[in-house]
PDB file of N, CA and C in Angstrom:
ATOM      1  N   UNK A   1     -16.458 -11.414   6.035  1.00  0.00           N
ATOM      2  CA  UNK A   1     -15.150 -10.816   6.066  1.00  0.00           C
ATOM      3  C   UNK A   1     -15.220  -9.460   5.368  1.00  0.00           C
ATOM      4  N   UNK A   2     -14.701  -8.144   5.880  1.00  0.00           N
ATOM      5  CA  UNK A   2     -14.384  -7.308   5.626  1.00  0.00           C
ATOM      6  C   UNK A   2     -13.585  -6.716   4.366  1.00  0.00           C
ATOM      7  N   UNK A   3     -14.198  -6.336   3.200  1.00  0.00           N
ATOM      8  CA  UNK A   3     -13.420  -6.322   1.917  1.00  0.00           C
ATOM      9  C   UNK A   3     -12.785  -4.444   2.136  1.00  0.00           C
ATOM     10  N   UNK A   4     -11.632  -4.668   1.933  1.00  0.00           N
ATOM     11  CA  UNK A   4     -10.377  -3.795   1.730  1.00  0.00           C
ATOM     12  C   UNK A   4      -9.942  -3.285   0.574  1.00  0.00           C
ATOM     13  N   UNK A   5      -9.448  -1.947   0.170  1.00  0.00           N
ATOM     14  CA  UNK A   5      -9.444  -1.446  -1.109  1.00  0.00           C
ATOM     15  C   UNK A   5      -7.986  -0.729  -0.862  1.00  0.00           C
ATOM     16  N   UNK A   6      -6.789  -0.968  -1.657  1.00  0.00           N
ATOM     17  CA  UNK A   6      -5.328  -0.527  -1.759  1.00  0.00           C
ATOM     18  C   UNK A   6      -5.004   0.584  -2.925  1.00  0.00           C
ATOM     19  N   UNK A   7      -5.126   1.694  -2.569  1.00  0.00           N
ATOM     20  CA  UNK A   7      -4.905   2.475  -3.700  1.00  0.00           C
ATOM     21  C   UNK A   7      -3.602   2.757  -3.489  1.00  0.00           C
ATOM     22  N   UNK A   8      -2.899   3.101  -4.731  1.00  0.00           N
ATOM     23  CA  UNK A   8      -1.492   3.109  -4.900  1.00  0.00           C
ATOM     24  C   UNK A   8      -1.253   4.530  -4.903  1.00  0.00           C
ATOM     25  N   UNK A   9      -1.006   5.733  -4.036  1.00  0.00           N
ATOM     26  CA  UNK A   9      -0.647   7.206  -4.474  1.00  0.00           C
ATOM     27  C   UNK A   9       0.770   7.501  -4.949  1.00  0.00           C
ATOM     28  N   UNK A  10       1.101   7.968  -5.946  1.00  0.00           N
ATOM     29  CA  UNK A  10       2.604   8.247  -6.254  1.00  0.00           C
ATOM     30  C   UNK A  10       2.555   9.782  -7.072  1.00  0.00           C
ATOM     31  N   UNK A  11       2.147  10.637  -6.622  1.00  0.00           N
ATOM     32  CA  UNK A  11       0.807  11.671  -7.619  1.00  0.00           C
ATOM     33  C   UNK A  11       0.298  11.452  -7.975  1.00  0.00           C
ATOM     34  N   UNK A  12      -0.120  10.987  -8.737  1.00  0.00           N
ATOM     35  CA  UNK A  12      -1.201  10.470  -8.903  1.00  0.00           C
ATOM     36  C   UNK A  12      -2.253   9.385  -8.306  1.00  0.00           C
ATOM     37  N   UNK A  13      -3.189   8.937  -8.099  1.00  0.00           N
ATOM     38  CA  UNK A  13      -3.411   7.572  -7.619  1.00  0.00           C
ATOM     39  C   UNK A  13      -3.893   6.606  -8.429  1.00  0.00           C
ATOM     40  N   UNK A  14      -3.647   4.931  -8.305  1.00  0.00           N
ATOM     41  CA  UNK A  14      -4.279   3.942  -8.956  1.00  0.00           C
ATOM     42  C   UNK A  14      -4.671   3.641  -7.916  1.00  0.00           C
ATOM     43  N   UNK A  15      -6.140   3.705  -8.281  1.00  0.00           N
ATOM     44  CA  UNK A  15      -7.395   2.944  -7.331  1.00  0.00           C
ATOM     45  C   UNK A  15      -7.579   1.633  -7.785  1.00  0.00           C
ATOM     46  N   UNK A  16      -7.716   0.939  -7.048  1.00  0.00           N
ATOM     47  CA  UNK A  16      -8.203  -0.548  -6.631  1.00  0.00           C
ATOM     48  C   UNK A  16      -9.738  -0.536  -7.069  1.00  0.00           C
ATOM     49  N   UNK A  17     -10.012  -1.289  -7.802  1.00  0.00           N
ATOM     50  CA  UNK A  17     -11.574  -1.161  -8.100  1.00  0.00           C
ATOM     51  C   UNK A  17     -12.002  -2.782  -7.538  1.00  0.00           C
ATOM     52  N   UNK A  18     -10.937  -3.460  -7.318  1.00  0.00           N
ATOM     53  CA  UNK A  18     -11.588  -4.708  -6.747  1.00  0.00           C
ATOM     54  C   UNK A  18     -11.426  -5.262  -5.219  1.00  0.00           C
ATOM     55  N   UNK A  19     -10.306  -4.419  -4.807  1.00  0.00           N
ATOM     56  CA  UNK A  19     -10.199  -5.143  -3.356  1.00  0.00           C
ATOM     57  C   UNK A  19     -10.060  -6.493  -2.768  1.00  0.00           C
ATOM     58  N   UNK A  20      -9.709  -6.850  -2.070  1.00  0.00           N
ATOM     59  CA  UNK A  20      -9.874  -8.176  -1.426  1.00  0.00           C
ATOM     60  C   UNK A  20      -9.977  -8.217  -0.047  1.00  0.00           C
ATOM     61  N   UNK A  21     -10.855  -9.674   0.704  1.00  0.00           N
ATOM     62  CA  UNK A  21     -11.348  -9.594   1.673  1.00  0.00           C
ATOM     63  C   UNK A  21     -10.051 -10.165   2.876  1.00  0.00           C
ATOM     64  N   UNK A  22     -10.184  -9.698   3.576  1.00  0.00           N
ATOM     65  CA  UNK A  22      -9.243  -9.927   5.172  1.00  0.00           C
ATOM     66  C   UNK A  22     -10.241  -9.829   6.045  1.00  0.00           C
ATOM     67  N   UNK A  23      -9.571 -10.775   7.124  1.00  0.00           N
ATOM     68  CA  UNK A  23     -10.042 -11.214   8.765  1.00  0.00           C
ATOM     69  C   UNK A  23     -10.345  -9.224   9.327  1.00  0.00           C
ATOM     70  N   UNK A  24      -9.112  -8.637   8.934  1.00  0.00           N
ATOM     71  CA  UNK A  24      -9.369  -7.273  10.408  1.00  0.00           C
ATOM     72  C   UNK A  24      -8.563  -6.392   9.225  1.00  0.00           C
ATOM     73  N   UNK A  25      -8.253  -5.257   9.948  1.00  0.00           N
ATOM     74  CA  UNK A  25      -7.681  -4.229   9.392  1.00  0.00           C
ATOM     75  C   UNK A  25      -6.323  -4.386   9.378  1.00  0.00           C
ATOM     76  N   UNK A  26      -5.936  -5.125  10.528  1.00  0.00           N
ATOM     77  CA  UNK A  26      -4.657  -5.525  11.210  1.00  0.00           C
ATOM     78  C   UNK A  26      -3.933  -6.307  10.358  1.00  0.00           C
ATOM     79  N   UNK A  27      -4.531  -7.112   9.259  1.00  0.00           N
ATOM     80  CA  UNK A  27      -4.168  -8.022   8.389  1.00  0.00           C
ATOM     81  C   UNK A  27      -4.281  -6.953   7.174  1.00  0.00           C
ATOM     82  N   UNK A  28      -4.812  -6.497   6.857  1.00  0.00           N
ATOM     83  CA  UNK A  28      -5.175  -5.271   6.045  1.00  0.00           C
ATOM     84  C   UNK A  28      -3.794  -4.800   5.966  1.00  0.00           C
ATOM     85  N   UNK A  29      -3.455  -4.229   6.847  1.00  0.00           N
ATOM     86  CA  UNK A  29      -2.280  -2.989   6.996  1.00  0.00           C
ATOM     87  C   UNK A  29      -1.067  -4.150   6.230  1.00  0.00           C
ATOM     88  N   UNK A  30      -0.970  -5.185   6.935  1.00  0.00           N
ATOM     89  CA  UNK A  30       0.470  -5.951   6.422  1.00  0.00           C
ATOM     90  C   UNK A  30       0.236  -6.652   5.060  1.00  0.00           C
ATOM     91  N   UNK A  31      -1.252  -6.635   4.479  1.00  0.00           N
ATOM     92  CA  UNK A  31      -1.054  -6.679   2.890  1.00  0.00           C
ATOM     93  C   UNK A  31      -0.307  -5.813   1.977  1.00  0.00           C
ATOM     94  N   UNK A  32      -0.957  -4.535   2.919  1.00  0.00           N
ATOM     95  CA  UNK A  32      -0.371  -3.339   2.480  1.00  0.00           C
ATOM     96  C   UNK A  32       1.464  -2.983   2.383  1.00  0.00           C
ATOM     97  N   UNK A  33       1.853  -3.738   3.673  1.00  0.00           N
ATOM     98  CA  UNK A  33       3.368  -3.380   3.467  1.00  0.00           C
ATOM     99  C   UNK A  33       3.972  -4.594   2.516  1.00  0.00           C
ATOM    100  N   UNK A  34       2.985  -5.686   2.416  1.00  0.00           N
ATOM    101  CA  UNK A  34       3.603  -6.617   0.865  1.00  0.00           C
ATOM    102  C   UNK A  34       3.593  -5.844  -0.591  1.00  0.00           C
ATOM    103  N   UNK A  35       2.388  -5.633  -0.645  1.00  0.00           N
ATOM    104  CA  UNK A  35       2.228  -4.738  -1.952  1.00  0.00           C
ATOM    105  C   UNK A  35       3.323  -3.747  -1.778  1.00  0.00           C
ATOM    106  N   UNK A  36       3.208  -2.500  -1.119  1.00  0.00           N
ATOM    107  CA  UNK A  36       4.030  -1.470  -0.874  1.00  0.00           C
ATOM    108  C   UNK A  36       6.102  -2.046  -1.561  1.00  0.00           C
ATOM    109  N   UNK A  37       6.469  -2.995  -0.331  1.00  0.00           N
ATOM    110  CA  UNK A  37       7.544  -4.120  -0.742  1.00  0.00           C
ATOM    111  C   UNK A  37       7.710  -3.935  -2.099  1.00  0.00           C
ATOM    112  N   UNK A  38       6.910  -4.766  -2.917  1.00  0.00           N
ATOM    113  CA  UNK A  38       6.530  -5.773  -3.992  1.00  0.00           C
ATOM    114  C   UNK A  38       6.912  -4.393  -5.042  1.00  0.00           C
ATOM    115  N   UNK A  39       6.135  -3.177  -5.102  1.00  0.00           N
ATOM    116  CA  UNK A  39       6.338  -2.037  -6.221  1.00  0.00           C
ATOM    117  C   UNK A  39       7.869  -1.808  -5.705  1.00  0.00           C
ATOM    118  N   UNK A  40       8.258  -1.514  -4.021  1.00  0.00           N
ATOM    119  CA  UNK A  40       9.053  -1.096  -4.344  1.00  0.00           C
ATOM    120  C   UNK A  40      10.694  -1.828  -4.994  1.00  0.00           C
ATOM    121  N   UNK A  41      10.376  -3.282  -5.086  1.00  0.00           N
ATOM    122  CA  UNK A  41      11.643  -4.235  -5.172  1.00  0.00           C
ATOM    123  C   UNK A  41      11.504  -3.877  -6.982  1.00  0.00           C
ATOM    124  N   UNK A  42      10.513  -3.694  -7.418  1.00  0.00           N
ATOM    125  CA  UNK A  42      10.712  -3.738  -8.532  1.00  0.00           C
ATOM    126  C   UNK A  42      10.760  -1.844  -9.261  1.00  0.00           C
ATOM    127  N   UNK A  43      10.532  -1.405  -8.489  1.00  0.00           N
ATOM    128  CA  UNK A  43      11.193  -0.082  -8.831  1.00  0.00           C
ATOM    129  C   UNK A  43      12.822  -0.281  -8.782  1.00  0.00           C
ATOM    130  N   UNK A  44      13.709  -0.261  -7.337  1.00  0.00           N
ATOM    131  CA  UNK A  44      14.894  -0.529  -7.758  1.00  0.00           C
ATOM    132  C   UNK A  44      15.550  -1.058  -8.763  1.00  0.00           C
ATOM    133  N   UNK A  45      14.846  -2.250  -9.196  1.00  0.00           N
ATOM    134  CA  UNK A  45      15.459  -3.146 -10.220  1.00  0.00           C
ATOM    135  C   UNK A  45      15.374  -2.092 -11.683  1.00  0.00           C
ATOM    136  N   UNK A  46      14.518  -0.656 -11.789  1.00  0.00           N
ATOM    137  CA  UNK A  46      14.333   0.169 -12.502  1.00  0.00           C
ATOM    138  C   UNK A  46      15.716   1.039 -12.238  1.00  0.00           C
ATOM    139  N   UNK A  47      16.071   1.074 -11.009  1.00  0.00           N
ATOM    140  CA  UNK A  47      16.499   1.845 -10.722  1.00  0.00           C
ATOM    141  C   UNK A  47      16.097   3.497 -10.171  1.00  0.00           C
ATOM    142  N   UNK A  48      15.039   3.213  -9.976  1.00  0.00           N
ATOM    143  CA  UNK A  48      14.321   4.211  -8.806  1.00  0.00           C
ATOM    144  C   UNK A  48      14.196   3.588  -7.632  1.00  0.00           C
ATOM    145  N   UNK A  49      13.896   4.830  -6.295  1.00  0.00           N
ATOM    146  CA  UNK A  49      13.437   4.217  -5.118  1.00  0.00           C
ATOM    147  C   UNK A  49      12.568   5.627  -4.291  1.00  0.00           C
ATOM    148  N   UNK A  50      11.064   5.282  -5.120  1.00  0.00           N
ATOM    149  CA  UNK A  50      10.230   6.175  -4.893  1.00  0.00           C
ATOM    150  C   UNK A  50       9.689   5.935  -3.208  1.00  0.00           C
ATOM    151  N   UNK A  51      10.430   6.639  -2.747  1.00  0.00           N
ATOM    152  CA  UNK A  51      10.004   6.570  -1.179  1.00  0.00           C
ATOM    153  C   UNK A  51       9.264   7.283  -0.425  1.00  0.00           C
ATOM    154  N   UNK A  52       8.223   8.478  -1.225  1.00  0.00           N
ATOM    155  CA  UNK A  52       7.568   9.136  -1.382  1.00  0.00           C
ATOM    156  C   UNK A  52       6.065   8.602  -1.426  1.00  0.00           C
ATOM    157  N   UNK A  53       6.092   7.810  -2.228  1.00  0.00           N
ATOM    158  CA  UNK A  53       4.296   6.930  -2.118  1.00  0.00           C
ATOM    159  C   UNK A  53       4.198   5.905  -0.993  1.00  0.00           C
ATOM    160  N   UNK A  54       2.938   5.726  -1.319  1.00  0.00           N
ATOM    161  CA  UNK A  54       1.931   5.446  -0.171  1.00  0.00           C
ATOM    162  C   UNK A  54       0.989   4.125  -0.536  1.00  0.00           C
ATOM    163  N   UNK A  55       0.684   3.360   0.056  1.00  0.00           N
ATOM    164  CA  UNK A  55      -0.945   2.652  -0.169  1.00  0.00           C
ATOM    165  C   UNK A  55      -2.028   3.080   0.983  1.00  0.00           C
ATOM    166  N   UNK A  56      -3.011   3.888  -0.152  1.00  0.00           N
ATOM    167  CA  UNK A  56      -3.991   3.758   1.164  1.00  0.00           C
ATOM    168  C   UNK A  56      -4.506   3.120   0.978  1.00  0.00           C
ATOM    169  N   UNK A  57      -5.286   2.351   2.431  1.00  0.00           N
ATOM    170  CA  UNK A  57      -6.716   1.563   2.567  1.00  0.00           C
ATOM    171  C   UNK A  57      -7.512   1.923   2.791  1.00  0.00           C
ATOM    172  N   UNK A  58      -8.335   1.622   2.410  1.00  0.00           N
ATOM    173  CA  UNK A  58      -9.843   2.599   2.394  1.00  0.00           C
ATOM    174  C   UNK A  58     -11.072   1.134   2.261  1.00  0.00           C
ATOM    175  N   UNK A  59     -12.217   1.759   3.023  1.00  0.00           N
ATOM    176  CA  UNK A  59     -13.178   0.507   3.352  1.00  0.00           C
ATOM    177  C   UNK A  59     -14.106   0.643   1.802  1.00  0.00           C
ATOM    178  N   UNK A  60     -15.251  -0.800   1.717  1.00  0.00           N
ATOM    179  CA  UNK A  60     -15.930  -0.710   1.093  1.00  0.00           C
ATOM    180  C   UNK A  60     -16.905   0.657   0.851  1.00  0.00           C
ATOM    181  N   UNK A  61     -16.954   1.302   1.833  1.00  0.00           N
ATOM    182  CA  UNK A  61     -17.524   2.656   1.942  1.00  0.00           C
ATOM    183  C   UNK A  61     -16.770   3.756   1.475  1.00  0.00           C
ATOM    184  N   UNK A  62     -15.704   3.261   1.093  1.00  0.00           N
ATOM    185  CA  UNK A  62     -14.633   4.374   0.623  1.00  0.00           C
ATOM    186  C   UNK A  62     -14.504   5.301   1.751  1.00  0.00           C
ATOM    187  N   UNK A  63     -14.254   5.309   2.813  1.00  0.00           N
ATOM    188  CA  UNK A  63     -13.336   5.896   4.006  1.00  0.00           C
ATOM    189  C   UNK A  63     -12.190   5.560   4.196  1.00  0.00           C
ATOM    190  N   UNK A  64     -11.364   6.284   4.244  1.00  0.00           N
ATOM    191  CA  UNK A  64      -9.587   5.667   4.350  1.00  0.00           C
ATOM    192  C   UNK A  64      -9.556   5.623   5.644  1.00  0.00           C
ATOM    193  N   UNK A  65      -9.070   4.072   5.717  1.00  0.00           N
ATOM    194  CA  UNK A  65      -8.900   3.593   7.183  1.00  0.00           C
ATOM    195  C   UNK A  65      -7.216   3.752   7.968  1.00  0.00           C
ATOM    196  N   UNK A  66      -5.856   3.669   6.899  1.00  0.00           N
ATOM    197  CA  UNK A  66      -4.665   3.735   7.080  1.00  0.00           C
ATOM    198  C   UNK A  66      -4.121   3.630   5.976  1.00  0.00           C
ATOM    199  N   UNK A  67      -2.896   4.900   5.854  1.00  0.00           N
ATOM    200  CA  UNK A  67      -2.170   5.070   5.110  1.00  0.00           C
ATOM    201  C   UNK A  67      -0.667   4.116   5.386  1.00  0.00           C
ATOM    202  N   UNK A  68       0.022   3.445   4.645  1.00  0.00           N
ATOM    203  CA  UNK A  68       1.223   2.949   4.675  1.00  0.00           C
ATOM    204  C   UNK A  68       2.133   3.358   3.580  1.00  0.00           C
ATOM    205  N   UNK A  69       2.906   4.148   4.456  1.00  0.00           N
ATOM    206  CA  UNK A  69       4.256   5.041   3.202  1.00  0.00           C
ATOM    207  C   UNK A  69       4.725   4.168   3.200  1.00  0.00           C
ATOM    208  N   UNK A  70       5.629   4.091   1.658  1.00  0.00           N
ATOM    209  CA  UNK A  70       6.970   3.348   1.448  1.00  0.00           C
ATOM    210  C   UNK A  70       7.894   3.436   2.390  1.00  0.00           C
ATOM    211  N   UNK A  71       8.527   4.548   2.214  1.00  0.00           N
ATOM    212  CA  UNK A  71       9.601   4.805   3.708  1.00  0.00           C
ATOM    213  C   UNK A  71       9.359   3.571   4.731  1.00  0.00           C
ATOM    214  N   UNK A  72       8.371   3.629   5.452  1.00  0.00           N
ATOM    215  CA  UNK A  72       8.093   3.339   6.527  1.00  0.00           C
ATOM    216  C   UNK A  72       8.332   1.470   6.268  1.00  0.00           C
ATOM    217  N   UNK A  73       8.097   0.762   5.274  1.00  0.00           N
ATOM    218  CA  UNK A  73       7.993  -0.454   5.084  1.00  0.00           C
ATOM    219  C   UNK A  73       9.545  -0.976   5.569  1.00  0.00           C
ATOM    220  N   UNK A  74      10.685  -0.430   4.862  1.00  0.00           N
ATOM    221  CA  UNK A  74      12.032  -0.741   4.807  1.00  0.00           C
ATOM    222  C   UNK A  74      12.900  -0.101   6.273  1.00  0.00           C
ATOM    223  N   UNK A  75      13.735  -0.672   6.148  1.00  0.00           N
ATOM    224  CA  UNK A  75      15.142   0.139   7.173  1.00  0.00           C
ATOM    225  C   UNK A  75      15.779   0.628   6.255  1.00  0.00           C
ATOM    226  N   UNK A  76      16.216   1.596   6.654  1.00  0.00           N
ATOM    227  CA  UNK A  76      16.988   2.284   5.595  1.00  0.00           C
ATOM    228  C   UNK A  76      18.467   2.908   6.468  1.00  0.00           C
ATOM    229  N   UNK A  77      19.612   1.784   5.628  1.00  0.00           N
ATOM    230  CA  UNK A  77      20.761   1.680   6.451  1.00  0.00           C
ATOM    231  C   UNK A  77      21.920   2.639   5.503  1.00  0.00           C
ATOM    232  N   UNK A  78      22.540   3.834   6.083  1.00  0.00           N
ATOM    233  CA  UNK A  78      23.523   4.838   5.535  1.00  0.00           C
ATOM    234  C   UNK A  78      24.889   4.056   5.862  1.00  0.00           C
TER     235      UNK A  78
END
């Protein structure tokens, strides 16, 4: 199985130094919009809603395979 690496960009980045393994990339990406979720439910509860960051994935080779913005995780209803 294919080990996957989630770095957190918000200006800065927190890199993932451990990763975890998934079936495909495809499963990859929707870890990514849990995590992504997960910071952002608990930012609100801060009372921010940094919709600006990102998780990238990037392979054991360190090539970024797909970026997943915050934005993009939620609907965002006016």
């Amino acid at each position: 199985m294919p080990r996957f690496f989630f770095d957190v960009a918000d200006g800065q980045t927190i890199v993932d130094e451990n990763g975890a393994d998934f079936a495909d990339l495809e499963v990859a990406k929707q870890h990514a919009v849990t995590v992504a979720r997960d910071i952002l439910k608990h930012e609100v509860w801060q009372g921010r809603l940094p919709l600006n960051e990102c998780v990238r994935i990037r392979s054991d080779r360190d090539q970024l395979l797909h970026v997943v913005r915050f934005r993009d995780t939620l609907e965002i209803i006016e």
